[in-house]
C-alpha atoms as a PDB file:
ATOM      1  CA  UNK A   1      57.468  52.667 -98.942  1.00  0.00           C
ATOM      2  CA  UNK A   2      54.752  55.363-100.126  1.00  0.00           C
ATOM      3  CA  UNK A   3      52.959  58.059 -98.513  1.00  0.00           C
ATOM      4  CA  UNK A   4      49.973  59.677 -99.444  1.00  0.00           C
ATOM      5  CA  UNK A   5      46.762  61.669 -97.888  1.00  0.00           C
ATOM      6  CA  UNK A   6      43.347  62.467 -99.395  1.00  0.00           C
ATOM      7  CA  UNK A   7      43.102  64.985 -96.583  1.00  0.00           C
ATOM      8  CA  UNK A   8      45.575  66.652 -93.869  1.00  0.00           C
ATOM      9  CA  UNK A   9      44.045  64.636 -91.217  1.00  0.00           C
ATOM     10  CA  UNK A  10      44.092  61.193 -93.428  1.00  0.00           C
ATOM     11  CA  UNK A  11      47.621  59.847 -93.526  1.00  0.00           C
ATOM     12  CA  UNK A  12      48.246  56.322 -94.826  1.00  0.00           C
ATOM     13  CA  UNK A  13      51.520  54.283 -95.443  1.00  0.00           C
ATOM     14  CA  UNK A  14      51.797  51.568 -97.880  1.00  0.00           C
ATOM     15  CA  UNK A  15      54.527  49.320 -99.296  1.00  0.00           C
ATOM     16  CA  UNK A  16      54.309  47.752-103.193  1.00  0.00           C
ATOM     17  CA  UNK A  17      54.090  43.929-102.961  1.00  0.00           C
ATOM     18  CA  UNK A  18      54.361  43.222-106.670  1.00  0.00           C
ATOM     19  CA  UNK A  19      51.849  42.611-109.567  1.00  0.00           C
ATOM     20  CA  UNK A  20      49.385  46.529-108.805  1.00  0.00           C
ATOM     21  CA  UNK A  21      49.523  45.161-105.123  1.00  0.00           C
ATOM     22  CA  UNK A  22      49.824  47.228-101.927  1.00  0.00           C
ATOM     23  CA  UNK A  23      49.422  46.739 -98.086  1.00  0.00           C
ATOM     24  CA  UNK A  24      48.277  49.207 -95.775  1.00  0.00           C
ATOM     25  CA  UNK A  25      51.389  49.748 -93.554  1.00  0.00           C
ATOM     26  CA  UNK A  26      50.405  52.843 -91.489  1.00  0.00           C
ATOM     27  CA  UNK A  27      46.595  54.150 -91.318  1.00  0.00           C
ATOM     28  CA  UNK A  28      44.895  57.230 -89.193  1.00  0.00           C
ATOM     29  CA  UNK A  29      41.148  58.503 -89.319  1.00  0.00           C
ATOM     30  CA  UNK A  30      40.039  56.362 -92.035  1.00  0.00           C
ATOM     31  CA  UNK A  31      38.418  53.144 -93.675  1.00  0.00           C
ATOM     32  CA  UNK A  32      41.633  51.574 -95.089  1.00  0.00           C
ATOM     33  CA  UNK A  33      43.430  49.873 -92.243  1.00  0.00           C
ATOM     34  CA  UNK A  34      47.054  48.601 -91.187  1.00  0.00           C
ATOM     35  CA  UNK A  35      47.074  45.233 -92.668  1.00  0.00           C
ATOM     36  CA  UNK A  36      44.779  46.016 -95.902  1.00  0.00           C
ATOM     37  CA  UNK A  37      45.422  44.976 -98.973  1.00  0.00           C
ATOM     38  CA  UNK A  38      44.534  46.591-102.241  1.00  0.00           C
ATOM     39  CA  UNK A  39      45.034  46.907-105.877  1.00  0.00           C
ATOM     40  CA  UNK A  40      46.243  50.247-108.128  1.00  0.00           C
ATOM     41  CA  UNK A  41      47.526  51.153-111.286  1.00  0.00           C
ATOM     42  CA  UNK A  42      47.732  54.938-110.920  1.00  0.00           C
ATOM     43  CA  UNK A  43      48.274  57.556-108.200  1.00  0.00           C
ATOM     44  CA  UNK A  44      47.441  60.894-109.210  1.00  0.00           C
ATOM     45  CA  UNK A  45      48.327  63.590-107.193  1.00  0.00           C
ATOM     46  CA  UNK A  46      45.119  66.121-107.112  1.00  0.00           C
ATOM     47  CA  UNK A  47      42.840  62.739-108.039  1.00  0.00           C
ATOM     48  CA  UNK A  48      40.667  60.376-106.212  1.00  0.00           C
ATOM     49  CA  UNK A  49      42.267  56.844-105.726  1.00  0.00           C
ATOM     50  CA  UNK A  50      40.240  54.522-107.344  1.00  0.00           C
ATOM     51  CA  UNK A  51      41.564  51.004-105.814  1.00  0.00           C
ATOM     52  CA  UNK A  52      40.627  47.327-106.588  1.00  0.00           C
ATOM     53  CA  UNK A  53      40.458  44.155-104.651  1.00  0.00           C
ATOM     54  CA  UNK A  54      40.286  45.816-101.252  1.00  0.00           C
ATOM     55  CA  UNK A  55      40.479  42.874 -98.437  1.00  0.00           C
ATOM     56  CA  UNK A  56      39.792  43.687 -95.141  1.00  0.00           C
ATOM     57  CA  UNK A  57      39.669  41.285 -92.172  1.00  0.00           C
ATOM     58  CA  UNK A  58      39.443  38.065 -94.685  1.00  0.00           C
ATOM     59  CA  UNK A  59      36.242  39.451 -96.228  1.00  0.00           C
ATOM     60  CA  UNK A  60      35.230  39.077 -99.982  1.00  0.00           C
ATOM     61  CA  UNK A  61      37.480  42.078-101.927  1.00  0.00           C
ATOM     62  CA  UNK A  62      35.678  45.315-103.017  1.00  0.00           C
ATOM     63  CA  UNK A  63      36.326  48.451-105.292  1.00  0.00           C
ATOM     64  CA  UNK A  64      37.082  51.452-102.670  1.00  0.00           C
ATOM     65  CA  UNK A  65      37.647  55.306-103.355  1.00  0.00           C
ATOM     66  CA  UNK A  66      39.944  56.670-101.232  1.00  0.00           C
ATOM     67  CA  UNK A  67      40.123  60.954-101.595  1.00  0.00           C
ATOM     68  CA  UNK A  68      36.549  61.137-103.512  1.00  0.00           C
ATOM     69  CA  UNK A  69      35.734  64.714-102.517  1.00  0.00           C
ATOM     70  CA  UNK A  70      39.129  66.661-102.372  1.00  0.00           C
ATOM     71  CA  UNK A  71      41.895  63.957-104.332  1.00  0.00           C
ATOM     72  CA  UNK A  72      45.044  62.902-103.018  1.00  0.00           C
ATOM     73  CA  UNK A  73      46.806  66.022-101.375  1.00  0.00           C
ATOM     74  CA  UNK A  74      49.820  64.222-100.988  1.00  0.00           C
ATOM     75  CA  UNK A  75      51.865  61.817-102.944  1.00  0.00           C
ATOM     76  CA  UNK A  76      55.567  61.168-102.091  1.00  0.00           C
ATOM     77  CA  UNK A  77      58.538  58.081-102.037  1.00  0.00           C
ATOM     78  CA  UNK A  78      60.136  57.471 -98.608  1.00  0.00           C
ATOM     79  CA  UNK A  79      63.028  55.060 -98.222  1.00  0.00           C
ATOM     80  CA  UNK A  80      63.134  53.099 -94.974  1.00  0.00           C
END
């Protein structure tokens, strides 16, 4: 399990599913969603997330920025 934040107010949990793939575990105040799924290659602490093959609610996937104006604030490994 992963944590991250582009902002203090913009916590989301996510869990690796293999192959760049990740699903939106735990979401507040934002656009990405419990039950999103998404590609990434990098996290960058400091950096926008630049994510691929966003699918929400069984639409087609999009490219998503997540953390444009102020980067990911937060970047950390939590074992459940």
């Amino acid at each position: 399990m992963w944590f991250f934040s582009p902002a203090p107010n913009k916590p989301y949990m996510f869990r690796y599913l293999g192959n760049r793939t990740f699903i939106v575990e735990e979401s507040s105040n934002s656009k990405l969603k419990t039950g999103d799924t998404f590609a990434c290659s990098l996290f960058v602490l400091g950096e926008p997330l630049y994510i691929d093959n966003l699918i929400q609610n069984g639409r087609p996937p999009v490219a998503f920025v997540v953390g444009s104006k102020s980067g990911l604030t937060l970047l950390e490994h939590i074992q459940r």
